[in-house]
PDB file of N, CA and C in Angstrom:
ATOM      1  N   UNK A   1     -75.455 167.764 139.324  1.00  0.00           N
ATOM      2  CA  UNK A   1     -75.762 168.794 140.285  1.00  0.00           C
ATOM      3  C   UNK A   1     -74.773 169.949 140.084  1.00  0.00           C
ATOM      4  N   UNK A   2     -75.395 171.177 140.245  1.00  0.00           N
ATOM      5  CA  UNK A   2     -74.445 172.624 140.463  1.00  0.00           C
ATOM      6  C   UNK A   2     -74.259 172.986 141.419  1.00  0.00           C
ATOM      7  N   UNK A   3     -72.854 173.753 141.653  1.00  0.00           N
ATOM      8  CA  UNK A   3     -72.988 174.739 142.510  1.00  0.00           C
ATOM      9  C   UNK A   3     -72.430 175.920 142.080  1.00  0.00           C
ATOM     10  N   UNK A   4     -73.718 176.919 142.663  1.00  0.00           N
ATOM     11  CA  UNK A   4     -73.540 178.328 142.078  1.00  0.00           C
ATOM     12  C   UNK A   4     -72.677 179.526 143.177  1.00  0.00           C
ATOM     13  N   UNK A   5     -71.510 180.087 142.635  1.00  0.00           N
ATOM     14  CA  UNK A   5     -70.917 180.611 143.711  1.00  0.00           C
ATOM     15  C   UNK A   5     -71.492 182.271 143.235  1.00  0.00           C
ATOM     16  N   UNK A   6     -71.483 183.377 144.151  1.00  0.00           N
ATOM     17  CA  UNK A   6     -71.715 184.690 143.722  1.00  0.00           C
ATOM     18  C   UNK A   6     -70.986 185.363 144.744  1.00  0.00           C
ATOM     19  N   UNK A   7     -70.367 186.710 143.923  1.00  0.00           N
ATOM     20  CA  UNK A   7     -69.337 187.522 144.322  1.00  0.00           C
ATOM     21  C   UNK A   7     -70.150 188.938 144.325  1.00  0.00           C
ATOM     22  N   UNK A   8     -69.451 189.781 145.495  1.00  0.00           N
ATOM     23  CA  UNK A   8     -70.575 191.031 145.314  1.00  0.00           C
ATOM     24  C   UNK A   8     -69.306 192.282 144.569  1.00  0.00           C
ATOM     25  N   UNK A   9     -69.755 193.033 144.057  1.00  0.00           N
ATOM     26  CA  UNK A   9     -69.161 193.944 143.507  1.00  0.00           C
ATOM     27  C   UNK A   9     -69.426 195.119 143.416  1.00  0.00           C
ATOM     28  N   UNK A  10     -68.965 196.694 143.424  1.00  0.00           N
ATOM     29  CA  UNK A  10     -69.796 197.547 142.928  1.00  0.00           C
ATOM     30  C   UNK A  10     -68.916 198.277 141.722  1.00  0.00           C
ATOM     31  N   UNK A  11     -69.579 198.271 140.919  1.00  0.00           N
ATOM     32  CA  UNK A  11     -68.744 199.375 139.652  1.00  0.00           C
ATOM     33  C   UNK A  11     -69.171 200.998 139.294  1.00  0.00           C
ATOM     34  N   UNK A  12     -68.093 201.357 138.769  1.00  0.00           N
ATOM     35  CA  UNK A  12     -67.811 202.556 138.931  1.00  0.00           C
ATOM     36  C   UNK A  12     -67.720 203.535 137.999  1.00  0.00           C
ATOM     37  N   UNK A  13     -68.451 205.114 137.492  1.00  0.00           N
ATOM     38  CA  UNK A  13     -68.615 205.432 136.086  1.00  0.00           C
ATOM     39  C   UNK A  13     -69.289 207.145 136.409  1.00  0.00           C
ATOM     40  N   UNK A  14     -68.617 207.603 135.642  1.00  0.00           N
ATOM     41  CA  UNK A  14     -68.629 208.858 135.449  1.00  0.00           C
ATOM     42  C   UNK A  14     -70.222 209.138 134.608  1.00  0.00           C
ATOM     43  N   UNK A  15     -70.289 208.002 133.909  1.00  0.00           N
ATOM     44  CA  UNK A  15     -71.583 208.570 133.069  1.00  0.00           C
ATOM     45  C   UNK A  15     -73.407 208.119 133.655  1.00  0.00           C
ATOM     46  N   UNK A  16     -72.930 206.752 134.008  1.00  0.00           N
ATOM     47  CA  UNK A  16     -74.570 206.571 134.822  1.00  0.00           C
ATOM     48  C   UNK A  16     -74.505 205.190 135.761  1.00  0.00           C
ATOM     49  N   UNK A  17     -75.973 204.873 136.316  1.00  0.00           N
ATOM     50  CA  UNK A  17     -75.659 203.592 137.295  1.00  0.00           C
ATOM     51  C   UNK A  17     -75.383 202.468 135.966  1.00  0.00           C
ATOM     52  N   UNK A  18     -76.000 202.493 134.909  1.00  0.00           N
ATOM     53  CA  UNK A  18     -76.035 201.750 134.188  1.00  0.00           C
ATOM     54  C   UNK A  18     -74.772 200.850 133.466  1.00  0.00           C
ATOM     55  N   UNK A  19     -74.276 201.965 133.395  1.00  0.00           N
ATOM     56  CA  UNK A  19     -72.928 201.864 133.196  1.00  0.00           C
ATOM     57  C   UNK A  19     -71.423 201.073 133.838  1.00  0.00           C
ATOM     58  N   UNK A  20     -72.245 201.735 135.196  1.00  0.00           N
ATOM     59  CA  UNK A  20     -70.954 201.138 136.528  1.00  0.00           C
ATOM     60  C   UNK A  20     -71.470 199.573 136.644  1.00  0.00           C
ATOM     61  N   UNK A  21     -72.409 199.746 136.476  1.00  0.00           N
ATOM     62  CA  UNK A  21     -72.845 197.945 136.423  1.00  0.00           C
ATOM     63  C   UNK A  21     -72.485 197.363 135.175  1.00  0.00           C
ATOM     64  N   UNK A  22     -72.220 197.843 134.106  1.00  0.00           N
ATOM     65  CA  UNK A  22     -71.697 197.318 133.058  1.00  0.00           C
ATOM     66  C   UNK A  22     -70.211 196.875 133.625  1.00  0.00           C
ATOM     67  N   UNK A  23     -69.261 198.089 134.131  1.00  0.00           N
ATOM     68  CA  UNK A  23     -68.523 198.445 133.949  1.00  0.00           C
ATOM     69  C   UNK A  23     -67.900 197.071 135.508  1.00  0.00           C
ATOM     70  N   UNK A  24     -68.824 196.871 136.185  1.00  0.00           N
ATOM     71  CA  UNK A  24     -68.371 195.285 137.199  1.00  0.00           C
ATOM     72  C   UNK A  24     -68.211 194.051 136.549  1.00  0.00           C
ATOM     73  N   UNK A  25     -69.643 193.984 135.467  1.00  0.00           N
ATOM     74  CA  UNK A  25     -70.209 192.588 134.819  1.00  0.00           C
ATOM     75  C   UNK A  25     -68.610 192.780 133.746  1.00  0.00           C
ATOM     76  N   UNK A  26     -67.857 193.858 133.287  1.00  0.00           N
ATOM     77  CA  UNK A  26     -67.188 193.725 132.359  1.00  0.00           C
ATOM     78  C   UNK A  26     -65.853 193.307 132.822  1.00  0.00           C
ATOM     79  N   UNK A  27     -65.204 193.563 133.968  1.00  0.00           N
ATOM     80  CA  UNK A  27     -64.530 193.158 134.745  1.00  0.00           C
ATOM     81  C   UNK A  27     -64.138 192.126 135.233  1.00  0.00           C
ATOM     82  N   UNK A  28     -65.628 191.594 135.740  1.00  0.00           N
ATOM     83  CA  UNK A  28     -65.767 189.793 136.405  1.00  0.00           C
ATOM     84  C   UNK A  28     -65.616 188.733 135.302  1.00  0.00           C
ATOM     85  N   UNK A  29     -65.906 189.422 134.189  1.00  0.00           N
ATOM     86  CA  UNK A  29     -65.563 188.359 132.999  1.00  0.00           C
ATOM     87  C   UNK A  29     -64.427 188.757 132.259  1.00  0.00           C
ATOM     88  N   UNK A  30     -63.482 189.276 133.036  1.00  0.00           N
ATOM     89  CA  UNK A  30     -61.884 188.927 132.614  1.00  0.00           C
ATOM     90  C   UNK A  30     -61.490 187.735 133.065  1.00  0.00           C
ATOM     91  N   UNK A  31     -61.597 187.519 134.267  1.00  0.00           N
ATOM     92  CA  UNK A  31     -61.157 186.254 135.359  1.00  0.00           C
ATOM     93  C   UNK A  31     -62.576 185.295 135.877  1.00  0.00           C
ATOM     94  N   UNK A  32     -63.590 185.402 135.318  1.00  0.00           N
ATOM     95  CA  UNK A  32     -64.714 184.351 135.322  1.00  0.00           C
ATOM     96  C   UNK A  32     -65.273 183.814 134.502  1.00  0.00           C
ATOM     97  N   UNK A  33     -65.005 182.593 134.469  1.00  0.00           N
ATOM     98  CA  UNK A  33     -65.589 182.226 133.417  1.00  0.00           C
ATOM     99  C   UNK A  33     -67.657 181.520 133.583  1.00  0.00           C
ATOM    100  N   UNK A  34     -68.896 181.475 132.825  1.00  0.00           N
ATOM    101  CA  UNK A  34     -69.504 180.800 132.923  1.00  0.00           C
ATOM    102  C   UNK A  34     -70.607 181.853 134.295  1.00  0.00           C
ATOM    103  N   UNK A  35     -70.588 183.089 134.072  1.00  0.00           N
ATOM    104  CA  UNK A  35     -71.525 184.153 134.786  1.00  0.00           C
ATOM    105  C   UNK A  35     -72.768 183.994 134.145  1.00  0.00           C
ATOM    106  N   UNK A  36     -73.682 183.140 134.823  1.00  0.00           N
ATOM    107  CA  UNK A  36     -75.226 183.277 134.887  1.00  0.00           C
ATOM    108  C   UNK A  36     -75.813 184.350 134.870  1.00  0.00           C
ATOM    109  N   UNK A  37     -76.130 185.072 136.059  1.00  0.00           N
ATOM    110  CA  UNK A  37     -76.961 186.106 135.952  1.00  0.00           C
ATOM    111  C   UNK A  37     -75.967 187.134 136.767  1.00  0.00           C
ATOM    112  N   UNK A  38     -76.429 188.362 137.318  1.00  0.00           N
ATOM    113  CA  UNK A  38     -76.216 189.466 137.444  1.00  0.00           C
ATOM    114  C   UNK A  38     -77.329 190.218 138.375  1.00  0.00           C
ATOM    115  N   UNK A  39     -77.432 190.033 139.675  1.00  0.00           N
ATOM    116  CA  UNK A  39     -78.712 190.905 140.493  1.00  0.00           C
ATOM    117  C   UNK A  39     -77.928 192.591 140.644  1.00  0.00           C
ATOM    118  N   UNK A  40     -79.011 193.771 140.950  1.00  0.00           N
ATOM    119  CA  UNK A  40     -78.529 194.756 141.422  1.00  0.00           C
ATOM    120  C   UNK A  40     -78.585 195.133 142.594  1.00  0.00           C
ATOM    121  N   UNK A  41     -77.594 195.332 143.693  1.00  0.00           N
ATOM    122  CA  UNK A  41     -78.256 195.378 144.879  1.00  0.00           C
ATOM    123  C   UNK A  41     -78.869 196.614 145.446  1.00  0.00           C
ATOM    124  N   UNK A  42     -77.807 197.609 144.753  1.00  0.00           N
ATOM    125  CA  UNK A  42     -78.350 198.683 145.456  1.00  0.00           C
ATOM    126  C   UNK A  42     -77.199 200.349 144.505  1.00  0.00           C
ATOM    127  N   UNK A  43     -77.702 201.272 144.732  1.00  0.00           N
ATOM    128  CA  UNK A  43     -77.242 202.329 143.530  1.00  0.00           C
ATOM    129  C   UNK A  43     -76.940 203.565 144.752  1.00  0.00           C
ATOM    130  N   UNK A  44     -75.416 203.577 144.236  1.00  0.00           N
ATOM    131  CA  UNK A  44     -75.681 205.608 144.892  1.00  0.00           C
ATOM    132  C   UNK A  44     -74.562 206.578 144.167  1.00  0.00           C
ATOM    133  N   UNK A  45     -73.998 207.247 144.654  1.00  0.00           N
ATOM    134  CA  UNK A  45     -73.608 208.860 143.742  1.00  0.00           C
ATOM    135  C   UNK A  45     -72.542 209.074 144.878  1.00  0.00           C
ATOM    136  N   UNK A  46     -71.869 209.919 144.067  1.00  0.00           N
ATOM    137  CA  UNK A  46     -70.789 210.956 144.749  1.00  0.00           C
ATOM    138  C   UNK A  46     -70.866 211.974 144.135  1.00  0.00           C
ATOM    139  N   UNK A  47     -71.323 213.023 144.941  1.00  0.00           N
ATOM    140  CA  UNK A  47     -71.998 214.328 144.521  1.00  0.00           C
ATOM    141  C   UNK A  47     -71.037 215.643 145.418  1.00  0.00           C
ATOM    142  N   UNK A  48     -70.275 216.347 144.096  1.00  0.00           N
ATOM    143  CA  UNK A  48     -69.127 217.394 144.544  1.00  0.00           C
ATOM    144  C   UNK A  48     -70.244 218.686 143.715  1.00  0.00           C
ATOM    145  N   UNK A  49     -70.242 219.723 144.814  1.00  0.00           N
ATOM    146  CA  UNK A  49     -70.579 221.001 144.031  1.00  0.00           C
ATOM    147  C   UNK A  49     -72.034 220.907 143.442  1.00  0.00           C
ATOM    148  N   UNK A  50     -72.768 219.956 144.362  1.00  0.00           N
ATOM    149  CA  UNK A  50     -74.284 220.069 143.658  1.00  0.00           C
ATOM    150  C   UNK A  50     -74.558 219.149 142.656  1.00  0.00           C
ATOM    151  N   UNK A  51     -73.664 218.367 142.118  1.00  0.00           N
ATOM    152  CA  UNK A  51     -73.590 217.214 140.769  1.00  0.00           C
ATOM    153  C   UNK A  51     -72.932 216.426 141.124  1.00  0.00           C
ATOM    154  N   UNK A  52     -73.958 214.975 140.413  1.00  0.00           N
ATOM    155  CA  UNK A  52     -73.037 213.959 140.444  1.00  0.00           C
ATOM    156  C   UNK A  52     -71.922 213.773 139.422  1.00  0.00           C
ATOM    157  N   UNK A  53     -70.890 213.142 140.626  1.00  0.00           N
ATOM    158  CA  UNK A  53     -69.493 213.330 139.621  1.00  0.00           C
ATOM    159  C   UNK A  53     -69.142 211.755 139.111  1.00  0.00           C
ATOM    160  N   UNK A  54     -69.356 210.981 140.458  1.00  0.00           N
ATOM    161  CA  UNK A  54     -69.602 209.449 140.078  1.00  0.00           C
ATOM    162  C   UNK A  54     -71.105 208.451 140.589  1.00  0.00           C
ATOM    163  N   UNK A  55     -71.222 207.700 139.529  1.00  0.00           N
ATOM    164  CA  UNK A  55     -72.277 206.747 139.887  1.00  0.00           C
ATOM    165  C   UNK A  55     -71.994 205.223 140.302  1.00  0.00           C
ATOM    166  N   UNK A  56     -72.544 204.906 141.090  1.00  0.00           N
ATOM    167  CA  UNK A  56     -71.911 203.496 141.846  1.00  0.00           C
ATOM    168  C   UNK A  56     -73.056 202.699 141.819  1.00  0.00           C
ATOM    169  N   UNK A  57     -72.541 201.052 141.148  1.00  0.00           N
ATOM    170  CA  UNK A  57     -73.704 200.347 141.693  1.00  0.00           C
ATOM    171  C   UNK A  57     -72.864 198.955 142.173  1.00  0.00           C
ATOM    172  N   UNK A  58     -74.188 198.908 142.916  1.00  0.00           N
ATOM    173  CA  UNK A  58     -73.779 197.250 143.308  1.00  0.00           C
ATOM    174  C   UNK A  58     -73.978 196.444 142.955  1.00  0.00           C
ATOM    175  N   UNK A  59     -73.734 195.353 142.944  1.00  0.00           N
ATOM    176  CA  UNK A  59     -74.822 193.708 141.938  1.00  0.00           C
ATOM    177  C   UNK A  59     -73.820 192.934 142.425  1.00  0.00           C
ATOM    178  N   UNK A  60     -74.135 192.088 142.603  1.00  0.00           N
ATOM    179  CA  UNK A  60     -74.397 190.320 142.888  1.00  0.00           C
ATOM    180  C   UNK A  60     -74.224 189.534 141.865  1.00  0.00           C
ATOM    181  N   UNK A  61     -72.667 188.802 141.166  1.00  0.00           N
ATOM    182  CA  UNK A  61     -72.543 188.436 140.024  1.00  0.00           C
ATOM    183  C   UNK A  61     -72.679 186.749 140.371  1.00  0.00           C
ATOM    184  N   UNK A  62     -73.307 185.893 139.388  1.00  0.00           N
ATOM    185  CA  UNK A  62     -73.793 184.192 139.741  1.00  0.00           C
ATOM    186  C   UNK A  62     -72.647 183.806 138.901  1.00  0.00           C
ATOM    187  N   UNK A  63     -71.892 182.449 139.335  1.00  0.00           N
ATOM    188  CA  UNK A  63     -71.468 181.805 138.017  1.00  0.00           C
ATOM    189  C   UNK A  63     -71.483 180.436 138.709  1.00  0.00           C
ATOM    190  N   UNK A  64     -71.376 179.448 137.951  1.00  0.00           N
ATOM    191  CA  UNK A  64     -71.115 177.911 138.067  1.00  0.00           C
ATOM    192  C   UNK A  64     -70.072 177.664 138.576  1.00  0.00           C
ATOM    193  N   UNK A  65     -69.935 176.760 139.773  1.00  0.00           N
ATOM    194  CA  UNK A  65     -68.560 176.768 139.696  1.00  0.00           C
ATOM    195  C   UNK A  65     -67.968 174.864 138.793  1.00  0.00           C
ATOM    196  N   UNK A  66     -67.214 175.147 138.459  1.00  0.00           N
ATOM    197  CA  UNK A  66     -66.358 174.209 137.076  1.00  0.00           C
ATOM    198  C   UNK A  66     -65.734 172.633 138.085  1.00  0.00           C
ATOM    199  N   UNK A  67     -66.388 171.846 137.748  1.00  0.00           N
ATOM    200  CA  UNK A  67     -65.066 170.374 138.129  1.00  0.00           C
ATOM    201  C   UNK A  67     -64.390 170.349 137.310  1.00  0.00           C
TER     202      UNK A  67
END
């Protein structure tokens, strides 16, 4: 039997949402080992002067947890 623990996160990126979600999933697997999947929860912006300056996302990272 498993048990699956999940941590919420949002990451952070000058260039797109795509990115900042890279830029969590790349993070959580410094100090996690055994990350299943990856949901997105939800996406937004920080917008100075009419442009976005940063993109933010959220996601929901899965991993196993280890005996």
């Amino acid at each position: 039997m498993a048990v699956i623990k999940t941590i919420d996160l949002v990451g952070v990126s000058s260039e797109s949402w795509r990115d900042a979600a890279q830029q969590a999933l790349s993070e959580a697997a410094k100090t996690i080992r055994g990350i299943d999947s990856m949901d997105i929860l939800g996406t937004s912006a920080v917008v100075r002067d009419g442009s976005i300056t940063e993109y933010h996302t959220q996601v929901r990272i899965s991993f196993r947890i280890e005996r």
